[in-house]
C-alpha atoms as a PDB file:
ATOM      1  CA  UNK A   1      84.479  68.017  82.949  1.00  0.00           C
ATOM      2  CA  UNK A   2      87.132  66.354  81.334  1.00  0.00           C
ATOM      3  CA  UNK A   3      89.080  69.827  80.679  1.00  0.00           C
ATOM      4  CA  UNK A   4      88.711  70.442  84.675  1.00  0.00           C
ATOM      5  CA  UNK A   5      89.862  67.314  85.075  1.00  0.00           C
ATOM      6  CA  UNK A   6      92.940  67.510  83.128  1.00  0.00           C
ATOM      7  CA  UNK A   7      93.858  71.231  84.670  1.00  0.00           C
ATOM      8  CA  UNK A   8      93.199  69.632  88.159  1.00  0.00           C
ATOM      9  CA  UNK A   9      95.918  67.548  86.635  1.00  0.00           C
ATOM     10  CA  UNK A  10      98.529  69.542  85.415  1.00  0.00           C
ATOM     11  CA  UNK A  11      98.377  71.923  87.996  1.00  0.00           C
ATOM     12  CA  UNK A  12      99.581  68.822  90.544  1.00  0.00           C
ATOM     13  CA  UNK A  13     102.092  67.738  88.089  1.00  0.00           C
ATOM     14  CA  UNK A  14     103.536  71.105  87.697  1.00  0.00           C
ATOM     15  CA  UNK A  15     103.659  71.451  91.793  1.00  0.00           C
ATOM     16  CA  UNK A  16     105.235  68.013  91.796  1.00  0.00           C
ATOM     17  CA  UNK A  17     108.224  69.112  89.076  1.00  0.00           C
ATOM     18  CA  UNK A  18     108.663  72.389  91.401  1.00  0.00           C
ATOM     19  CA  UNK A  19     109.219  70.419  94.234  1.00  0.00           C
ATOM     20  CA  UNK A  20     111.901  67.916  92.504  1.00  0.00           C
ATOM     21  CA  UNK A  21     114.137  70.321  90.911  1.00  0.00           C
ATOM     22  CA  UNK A  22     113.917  71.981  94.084  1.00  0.00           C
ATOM     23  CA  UNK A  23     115.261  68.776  95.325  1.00  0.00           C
ATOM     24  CA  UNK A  24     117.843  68.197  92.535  1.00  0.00           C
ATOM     25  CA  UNK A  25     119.240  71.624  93.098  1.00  0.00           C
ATOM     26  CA  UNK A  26     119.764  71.360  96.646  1.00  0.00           C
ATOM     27  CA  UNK A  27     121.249  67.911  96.084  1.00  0.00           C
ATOM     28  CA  UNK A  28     123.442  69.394  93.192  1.00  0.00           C
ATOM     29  CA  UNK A  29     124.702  72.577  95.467  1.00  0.00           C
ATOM     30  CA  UNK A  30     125.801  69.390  98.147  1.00  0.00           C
ATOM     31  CA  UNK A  31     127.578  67.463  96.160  1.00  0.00           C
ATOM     32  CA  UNK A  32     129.345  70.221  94.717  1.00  0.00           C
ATOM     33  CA  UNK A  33     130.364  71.622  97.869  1.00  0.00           C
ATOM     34  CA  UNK A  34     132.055  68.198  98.776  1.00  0.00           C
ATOM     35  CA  UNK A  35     133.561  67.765  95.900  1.00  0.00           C
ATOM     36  CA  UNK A  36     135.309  71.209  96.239  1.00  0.00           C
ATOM     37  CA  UNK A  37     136.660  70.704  99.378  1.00  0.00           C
ATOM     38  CA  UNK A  38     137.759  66.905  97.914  1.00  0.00           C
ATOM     39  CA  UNK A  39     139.344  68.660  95.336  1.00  0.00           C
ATOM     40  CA  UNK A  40     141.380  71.110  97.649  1.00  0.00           C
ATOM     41  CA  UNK A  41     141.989  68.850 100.286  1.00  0.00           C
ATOM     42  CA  UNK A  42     143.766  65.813  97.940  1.00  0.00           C
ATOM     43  CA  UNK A  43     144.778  68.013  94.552  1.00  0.00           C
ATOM     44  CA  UNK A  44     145.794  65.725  91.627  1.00  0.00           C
ATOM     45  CA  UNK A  45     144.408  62.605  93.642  1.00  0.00           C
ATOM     46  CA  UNK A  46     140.918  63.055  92.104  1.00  0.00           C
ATOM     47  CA  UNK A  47     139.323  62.040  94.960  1.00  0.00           C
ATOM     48  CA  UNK A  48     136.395  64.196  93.360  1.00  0.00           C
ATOM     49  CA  UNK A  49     135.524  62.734  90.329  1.00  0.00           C
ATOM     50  CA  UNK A  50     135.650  59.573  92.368  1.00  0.00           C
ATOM     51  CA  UNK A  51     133.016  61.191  94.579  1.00  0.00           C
ATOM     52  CA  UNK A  52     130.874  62.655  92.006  1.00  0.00           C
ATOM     53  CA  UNK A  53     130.723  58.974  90.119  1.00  0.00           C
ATOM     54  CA  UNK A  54     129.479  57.651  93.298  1.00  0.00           C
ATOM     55  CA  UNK A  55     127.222  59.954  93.934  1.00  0.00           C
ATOM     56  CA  UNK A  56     125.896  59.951  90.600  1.00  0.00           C
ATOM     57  CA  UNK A  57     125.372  55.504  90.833  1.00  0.00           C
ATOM     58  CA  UNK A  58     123.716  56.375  94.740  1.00  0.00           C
ATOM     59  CA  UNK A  59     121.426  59.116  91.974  1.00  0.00           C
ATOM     60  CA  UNK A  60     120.568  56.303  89.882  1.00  0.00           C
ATOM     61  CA  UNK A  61     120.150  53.422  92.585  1.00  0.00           C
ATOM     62  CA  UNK A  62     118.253  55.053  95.647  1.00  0.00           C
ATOM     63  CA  UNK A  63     116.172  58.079  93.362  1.00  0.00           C
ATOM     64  CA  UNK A  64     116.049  57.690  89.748  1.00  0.00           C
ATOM     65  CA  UNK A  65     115.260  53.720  89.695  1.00  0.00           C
ATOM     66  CA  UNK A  66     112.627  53.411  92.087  1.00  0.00           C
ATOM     67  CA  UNK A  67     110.768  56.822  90.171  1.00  0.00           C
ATOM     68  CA  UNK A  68     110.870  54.433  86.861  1.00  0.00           C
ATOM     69  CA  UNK A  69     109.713  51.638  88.531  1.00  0.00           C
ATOM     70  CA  UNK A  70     106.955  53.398  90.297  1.00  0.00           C
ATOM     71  CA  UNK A  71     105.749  55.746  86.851  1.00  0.00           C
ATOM     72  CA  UNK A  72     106.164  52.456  84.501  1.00  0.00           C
ATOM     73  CA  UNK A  73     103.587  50.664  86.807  1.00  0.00           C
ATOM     74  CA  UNK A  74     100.106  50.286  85.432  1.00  0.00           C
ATOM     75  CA  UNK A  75      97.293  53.017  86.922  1.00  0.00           C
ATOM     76  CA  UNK A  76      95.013  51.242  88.768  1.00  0.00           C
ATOM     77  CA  UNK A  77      92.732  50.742  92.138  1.00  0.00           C
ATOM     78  CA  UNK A  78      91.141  48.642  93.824  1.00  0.00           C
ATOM     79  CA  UNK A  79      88.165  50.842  93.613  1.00  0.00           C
ATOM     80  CA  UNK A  80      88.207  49.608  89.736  1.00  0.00           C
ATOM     81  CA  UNK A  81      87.501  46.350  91.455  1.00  0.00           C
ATOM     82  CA  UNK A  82      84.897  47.607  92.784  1.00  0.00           C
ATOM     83  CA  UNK A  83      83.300  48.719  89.741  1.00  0.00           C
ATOM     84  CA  UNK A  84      79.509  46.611  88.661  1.00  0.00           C
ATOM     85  CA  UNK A  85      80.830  45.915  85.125  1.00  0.00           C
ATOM     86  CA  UNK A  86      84.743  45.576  84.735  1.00  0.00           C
ATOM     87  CA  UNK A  87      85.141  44.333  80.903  1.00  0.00           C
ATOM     88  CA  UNK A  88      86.789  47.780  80.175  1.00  0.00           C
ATOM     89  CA  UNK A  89      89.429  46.659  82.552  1.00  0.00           C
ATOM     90  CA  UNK A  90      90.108  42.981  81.870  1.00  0.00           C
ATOM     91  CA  UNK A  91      92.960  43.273  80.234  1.00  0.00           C
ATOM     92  CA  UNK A  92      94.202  45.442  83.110  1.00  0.00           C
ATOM     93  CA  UNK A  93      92.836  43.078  85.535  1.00  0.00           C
ATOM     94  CA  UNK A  94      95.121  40.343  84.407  1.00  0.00           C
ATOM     95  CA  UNK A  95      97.796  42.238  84.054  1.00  0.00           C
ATOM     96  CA  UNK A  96      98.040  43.170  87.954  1.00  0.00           C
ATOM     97  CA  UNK A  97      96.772  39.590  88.672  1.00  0.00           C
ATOM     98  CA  UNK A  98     100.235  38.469  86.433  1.00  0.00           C
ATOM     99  CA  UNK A  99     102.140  40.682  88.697  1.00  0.00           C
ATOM    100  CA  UNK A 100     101.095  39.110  91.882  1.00  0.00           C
ATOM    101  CA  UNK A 101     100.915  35.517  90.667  1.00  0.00           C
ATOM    102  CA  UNK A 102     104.932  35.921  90.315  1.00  0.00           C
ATOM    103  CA  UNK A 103     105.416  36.597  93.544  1.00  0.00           C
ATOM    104  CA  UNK A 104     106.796  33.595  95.289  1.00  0.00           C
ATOM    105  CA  UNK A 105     105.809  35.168  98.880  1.00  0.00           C
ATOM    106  CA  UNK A 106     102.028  35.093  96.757  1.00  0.00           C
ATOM    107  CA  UNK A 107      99.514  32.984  99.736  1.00  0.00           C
ATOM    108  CA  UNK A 108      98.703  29.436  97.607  1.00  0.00           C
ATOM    109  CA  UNK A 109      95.027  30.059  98.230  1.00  0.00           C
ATOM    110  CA  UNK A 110      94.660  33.219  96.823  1.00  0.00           C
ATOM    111  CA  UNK A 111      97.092  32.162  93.595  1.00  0.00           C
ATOM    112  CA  UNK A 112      95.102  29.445  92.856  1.00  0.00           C
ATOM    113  CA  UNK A 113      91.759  31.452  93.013  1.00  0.00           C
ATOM    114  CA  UNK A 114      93.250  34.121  90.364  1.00  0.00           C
ATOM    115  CA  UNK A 115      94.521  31.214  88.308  1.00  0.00           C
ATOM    116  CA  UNK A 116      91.441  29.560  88.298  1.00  0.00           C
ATOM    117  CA  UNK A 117      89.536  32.930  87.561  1.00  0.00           C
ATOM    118  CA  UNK A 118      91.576  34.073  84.658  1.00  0.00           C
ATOM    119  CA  UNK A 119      89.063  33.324  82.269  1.00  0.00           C
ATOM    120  CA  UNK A 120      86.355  34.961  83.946  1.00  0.00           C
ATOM    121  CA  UNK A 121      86.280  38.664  84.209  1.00  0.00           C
ATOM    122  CA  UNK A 122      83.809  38.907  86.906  1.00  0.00           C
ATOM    123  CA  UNK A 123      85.489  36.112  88.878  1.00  0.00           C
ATOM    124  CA  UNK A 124      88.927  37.700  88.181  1.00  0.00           C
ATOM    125  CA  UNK A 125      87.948  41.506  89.958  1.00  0.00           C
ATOM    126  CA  UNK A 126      86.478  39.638  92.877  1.00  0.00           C
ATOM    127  CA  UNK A 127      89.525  37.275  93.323  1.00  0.00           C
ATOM    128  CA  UNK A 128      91.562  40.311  93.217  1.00  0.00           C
ATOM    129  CA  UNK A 129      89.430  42.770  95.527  1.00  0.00           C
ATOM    130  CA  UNK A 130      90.181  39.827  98.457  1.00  0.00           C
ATOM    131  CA  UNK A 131      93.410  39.462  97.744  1.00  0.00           C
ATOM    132  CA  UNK A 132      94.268  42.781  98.309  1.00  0.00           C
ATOM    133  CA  UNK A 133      92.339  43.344 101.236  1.00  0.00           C
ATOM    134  CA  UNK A 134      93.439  40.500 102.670  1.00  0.00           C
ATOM    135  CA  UNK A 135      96.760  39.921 101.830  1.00  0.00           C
ATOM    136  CA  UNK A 136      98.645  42.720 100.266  1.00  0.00           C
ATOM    137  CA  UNK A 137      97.091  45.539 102.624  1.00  0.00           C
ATOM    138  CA  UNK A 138      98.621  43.551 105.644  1.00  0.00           C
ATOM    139  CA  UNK A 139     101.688  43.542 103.706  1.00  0.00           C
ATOM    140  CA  UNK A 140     102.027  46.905 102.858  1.00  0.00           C
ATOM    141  CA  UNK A 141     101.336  47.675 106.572  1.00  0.00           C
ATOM    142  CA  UNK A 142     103.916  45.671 107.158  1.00  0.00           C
ATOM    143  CA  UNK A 143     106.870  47.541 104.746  1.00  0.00           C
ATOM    144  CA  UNK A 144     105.163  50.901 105.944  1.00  0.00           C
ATOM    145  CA  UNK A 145     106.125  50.209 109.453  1.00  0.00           C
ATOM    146  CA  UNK A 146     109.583  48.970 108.532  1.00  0.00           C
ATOM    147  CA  UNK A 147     110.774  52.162 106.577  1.00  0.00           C
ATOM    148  CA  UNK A 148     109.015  54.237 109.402  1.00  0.00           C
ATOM    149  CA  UNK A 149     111.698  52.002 111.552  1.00  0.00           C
ATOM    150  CA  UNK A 150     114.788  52.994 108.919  1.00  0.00           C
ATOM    151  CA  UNK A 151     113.390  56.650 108.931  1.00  0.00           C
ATOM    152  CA  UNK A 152     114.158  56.876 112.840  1.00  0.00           C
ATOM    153  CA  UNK A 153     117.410  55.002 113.356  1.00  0.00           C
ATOM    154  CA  UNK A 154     118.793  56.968 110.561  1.00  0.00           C
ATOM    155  CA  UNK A 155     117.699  60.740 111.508  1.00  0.00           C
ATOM    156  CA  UNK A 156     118.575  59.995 114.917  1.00  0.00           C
ATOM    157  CA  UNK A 157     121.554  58.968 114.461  1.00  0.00           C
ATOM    158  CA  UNK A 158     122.725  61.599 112.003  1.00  0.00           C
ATOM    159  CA  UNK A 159     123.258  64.868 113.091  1.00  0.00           C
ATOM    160  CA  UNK A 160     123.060  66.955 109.901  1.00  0.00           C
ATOM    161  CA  UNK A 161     120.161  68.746 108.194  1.00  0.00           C
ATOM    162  CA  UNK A 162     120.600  68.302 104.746  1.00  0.00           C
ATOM    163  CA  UNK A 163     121.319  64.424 105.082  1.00  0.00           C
ATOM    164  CA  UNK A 164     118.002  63.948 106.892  1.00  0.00           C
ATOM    165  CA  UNK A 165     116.528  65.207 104.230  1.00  0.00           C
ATOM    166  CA  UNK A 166     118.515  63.262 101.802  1.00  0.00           C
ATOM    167  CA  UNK A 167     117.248  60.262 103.811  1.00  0.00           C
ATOM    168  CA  UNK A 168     114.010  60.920 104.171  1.00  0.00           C
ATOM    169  CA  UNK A 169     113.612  61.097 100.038  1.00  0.00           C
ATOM    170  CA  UNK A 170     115.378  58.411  99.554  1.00  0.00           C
ATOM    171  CA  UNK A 171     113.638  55.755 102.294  1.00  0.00           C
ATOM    172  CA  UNK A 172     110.352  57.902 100.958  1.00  0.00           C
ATOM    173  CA  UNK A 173     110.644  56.909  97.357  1.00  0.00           C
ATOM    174  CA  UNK A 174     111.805  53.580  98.141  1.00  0.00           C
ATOM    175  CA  UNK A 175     109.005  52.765  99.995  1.00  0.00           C
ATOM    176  CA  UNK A 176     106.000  54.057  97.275  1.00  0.00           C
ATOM    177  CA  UNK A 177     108.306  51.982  94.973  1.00  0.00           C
ATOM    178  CA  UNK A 178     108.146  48.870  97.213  1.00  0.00           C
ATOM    179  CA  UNK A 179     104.467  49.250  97.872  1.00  0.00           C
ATOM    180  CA  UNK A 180     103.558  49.911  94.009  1.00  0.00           C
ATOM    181  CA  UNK A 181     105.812  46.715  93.366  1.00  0.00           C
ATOM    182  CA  UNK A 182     103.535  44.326  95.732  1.00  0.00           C
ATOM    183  CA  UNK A 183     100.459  45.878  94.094  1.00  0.00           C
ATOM    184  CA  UNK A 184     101.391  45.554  91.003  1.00  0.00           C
ATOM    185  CA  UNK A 185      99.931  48.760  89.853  1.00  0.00           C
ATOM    186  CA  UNK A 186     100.491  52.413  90.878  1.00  0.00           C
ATOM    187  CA  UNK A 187      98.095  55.622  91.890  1.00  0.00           C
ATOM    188  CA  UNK A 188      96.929  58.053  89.039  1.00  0.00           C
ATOM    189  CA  UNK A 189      99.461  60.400  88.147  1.00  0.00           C
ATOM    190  CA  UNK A 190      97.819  63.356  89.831  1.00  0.00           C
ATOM    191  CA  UNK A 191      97.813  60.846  92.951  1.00  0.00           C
ATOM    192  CA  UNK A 192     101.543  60.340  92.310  1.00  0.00           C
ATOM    193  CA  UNK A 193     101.887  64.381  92.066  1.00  0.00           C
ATOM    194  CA  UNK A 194     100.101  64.651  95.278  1.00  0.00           C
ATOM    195  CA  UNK A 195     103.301  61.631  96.775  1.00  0.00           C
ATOM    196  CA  UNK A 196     105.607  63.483  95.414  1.00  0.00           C
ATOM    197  CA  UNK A 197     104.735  66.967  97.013  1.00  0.00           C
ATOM    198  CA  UNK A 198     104.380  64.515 100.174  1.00  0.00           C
ATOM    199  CA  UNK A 199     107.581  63.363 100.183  1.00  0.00           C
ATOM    200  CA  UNK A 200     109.673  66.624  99.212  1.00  0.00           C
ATOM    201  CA  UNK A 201     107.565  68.465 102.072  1.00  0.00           C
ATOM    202  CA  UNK A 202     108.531  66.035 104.667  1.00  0.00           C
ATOM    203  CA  UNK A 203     111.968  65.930 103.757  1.00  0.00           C
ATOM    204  CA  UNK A 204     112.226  69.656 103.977  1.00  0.00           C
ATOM    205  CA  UNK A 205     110.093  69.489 107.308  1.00  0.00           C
ATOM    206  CA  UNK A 206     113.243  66.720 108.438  1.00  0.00           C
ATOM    207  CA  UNK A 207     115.688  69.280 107.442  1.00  0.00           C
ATOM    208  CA  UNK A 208     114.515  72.365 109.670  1.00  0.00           C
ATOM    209  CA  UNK A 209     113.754  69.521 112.373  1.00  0.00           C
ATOM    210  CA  UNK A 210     118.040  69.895 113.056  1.00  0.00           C
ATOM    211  CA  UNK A 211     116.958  73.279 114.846  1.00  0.00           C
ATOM    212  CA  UNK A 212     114.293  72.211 117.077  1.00  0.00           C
ATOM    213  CA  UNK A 213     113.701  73.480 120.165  1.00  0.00           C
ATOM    214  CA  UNK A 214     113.063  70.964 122.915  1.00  0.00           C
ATOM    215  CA  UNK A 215     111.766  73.685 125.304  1.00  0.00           C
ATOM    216  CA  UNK A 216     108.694  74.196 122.493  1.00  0.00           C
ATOM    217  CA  UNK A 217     108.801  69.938 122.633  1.00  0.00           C
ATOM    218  CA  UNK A 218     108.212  69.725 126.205  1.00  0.00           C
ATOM    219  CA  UNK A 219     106.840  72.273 127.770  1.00  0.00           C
ATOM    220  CA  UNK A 220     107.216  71.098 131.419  1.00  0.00           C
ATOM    221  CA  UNK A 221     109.634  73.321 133.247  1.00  0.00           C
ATOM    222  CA  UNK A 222     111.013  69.725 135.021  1.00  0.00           C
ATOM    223  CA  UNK A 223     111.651  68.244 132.080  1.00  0.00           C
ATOM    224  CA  UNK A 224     113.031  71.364 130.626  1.00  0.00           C
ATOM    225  CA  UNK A 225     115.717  71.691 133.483  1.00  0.00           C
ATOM    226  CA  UNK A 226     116.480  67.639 132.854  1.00  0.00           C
ATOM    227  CA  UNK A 227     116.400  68.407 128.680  1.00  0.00           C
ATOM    228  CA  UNK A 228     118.984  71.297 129.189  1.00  0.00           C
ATOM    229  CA  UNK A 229     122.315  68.694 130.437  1.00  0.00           C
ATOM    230  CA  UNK A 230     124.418  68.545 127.453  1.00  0.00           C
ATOM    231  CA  UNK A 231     124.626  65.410 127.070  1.00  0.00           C
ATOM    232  CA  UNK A 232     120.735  64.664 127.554  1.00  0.00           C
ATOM    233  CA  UNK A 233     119.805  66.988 125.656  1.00  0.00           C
ATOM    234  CA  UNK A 234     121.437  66.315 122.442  1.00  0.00           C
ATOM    235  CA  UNK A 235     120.406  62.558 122.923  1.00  0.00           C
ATOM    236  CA  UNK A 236     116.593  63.874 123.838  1.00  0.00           C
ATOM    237  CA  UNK A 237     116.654  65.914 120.528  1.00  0.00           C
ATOM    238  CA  UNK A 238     117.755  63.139 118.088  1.00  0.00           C
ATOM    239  CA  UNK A 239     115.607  60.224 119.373  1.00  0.00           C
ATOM    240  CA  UNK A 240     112.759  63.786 119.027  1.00  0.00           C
ATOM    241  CA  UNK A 241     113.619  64.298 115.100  1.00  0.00           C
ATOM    242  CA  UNK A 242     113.624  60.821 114.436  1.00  0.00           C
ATOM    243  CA  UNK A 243     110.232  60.041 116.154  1.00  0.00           C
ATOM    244  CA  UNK A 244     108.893  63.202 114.231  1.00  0.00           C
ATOM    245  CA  UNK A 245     110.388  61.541 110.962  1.00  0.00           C
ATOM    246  CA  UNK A 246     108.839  58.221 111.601  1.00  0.00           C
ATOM    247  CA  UNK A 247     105.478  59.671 111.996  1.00  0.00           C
ATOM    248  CA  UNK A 248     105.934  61.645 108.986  1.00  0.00           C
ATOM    249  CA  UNK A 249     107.041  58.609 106.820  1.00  0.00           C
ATOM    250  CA  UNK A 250     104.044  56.531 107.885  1.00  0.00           C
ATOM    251  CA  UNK A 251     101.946  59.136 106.697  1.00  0.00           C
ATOM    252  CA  UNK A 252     102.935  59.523 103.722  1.00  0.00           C
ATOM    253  CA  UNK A 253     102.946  55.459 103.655  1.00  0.00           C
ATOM    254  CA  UNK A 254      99.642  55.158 104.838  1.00  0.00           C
ATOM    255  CA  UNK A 255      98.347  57.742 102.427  1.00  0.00           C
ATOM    256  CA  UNK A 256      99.895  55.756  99.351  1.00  0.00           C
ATOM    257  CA  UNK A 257      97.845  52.578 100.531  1.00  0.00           C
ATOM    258  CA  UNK A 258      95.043  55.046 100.774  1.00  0.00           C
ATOM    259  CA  UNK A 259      94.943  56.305  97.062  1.00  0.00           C
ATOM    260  CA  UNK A 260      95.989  52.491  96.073  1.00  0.00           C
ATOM    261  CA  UNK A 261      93.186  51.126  97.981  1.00  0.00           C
ATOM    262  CA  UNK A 262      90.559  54.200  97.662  1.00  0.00           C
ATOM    263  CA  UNK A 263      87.104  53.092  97.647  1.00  0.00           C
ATOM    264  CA  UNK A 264      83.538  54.895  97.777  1.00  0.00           C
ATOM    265  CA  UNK A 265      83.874  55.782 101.636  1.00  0.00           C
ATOM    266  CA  UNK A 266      87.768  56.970 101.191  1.00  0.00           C
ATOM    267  CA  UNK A 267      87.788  58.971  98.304  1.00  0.00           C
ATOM    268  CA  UNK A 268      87.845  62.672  99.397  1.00  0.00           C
ATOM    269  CA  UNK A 269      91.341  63.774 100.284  1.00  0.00           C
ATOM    270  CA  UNK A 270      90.203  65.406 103.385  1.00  0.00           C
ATOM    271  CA  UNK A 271      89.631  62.286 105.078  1.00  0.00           C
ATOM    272  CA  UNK A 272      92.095  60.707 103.265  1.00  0.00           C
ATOM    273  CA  UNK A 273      95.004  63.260 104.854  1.00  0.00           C
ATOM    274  CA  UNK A 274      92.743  63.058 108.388  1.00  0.00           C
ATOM    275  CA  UNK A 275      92.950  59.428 109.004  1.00  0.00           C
ATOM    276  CA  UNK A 276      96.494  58.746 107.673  1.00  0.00           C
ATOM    277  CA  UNK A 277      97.211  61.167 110.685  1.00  0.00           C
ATOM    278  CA  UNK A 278      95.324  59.659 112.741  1.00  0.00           C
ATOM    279  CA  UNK A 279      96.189  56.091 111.764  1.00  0.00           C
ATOM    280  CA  UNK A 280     100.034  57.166 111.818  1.00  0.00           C
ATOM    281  CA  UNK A 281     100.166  58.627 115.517  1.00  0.00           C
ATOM    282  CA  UNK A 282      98.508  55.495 116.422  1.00  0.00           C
ATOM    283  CA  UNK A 283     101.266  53.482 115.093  1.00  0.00           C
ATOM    284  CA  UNK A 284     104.025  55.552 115.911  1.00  0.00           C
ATOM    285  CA  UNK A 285     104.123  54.327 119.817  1.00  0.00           C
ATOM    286  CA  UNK A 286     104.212  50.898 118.398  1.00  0.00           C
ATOM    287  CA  UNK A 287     107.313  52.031 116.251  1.00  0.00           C
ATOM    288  CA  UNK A 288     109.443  53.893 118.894  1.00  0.00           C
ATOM    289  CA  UNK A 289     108.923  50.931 120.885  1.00  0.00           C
ATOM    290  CA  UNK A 290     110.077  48.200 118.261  1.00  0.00           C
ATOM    291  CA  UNK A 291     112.869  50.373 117.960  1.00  0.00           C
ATOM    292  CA  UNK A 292     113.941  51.127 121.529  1.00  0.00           C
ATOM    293  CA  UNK A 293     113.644  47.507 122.214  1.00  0.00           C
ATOM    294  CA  UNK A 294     116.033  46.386 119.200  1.00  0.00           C
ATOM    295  CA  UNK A 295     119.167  48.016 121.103  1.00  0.00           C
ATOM    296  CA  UNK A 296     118.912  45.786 124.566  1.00  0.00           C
ATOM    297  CA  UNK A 297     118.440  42.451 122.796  1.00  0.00           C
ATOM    298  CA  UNK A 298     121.696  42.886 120.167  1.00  0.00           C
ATOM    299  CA  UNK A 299     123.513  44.538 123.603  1.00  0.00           C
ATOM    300  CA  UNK A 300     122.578  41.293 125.359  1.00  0.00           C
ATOM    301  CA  UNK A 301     122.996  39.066 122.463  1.00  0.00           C
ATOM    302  CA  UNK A 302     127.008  40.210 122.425  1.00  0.00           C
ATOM    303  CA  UNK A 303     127.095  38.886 126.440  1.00  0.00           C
ATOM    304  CA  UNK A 304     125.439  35.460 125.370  1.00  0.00           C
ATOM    305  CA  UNK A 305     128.028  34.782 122.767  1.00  0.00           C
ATOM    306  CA  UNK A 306     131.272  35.629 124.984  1.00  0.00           C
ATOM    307  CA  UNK A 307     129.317  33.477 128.079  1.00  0.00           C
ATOM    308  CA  UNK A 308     129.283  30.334 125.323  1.00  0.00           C
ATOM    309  CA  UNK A 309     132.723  30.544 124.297  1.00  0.00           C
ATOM    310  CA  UNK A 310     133.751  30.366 128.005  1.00  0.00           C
ATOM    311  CA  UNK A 311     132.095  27.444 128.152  1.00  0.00           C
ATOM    312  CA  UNK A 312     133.709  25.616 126.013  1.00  0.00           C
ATOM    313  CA  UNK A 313     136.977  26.324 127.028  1.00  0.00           C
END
């Protein structure tokens, strides 16, 4: 069993590496392309190695930190809460419980019930059990939505393949890293493989979305004729790939909760992957809306501040 277990394993991980030096050779063949035409267009100016420093601290910052962070976090879930007996996993237990307790945003109930259970390992797992389903899941739901948000300004704004993709890793990987952070612990690594396959797959999926084809979008010959103006068209088919991205963030958001929060009725990743989808188109509406209504209110907001300096004059 444990040999299976350990091939099941591997054979993730392995995917997982494919998939990010996949990623760091596209990335690689990008920023060497810039910094060629850097080089030719400003010769002796080295506008290039000023690039590739830059782009090697963005490297750093936006991909290589949050990976630490998230691989450097204890294993752990809340189905180990779960558990009858949980000695095995005191130590672990108050480990995570450390990690929440210095979080100032941390609810005062809840921190003084793991304080006060610290001493107690059966105490301790059920302290922590409702304080990450009530608390921290609401939480996470809460930074799921708002890199779904980020997801879809960004890709709808830009119009180029290859950053949406760049984009999509980066807000990907920054939101497992923010969601691992406020648990305090991270999936399994074969879990983490699974992520990581997640995120490089939608990124790739964000890249080829540059090419859609709004007449396979909306099939309705009316809306066709509308879609097909130039300029509502190209405004159709970004606010398109950026609702397409959002949806695709939130599941890969929803299924990191999932594997962080697995219990005995949500452990099989078949309806793990079925009701993140389901749980993400549900959510989406809410997020196209939150975003469409942003745009009015700062529009208005300018008008309000001209209409009080006219007052006081």
């Amino acid at each position: 069993m444990k040999q299976k277990k350990d091939s099941t394993k591997l054979f993730w991980s392995s995917i997982a590496i494919g998939f990010i030096l996949l990623f760091v050779l596209i990335l690689l063949s990008s920023v060497l392309s810039v910094g060629e035409r850097l080089q030719n267009a400003a010769p002796g100016m080295y506008l290039d190695v000023i690039f590739y420093v830059l782009s090697g601290l963005l490297f750093y910052i936006l991909i290589v930190r949050p990976v630490h962070i998230i691989l450097f976090s204890p294993a752990f879930s809340v189905e180990t809460t779960l558990e009858a007996s949980g000695k095995k996993n005191y130590g672990l237990y108050k480990r995570v419980a450390r990690r929440l307790l210095s979080d100032e945003m941390f609810p005062e109930e809840h921190r003084m019930m793991l304080e006060s259970s610290m001493n107690n390992v059966d105490a301790l797992r059920e302290a922590l059990n409702e304080s990450f389903n009530k608390v921290i899941k609401k939480r996470m739901n809460d930074v799921i939505r708002k890199h779904a948000k980020t997801i879809m300004v960004s890709t709808a704004i830009s119009q180029n393949g290859r950053l949406d993709a760049m984009i999509v890793v980066a807000v990907n990987l920054r939101m497992i890293k923010d969601l691992v952070v406020m648990c305090g612990y991270r999936p399994s690594f074969k879990n983490l493989s699974k992520l990581t396959i997640n995120v490089f797959t939608t990124a790739l999926i964000a890249e080829g979305l540059e090419d859609l084809n709004l007449s396979e979008v909306l099939p309705m010959s009316g809306i066709n004729t509308v879609a097909e103006l130039p300029l509502v068209k190209g405004a159709i088919s970004s606010v398109t790939q950026g609702i397409s991205n959002a949806l695709l963030t939130l599941r890969v958001g929803i299924v990191t909760r999932k594997y962080l929060f697995s219990d005995a009725q949500e452990i099989t990743k078949e309806k793990i992957r079925r009701d993140a989808l389901l749980e993400a188109a549900k959510i989406t509406p809410i997020i196209v809306g939150e975003v469409l209504a942003m745009f009015p209110k700062r529009f208005f907001s300018l008008f309000k501040k001209t209409d009080k300096s006219d007052g006081d004059e």
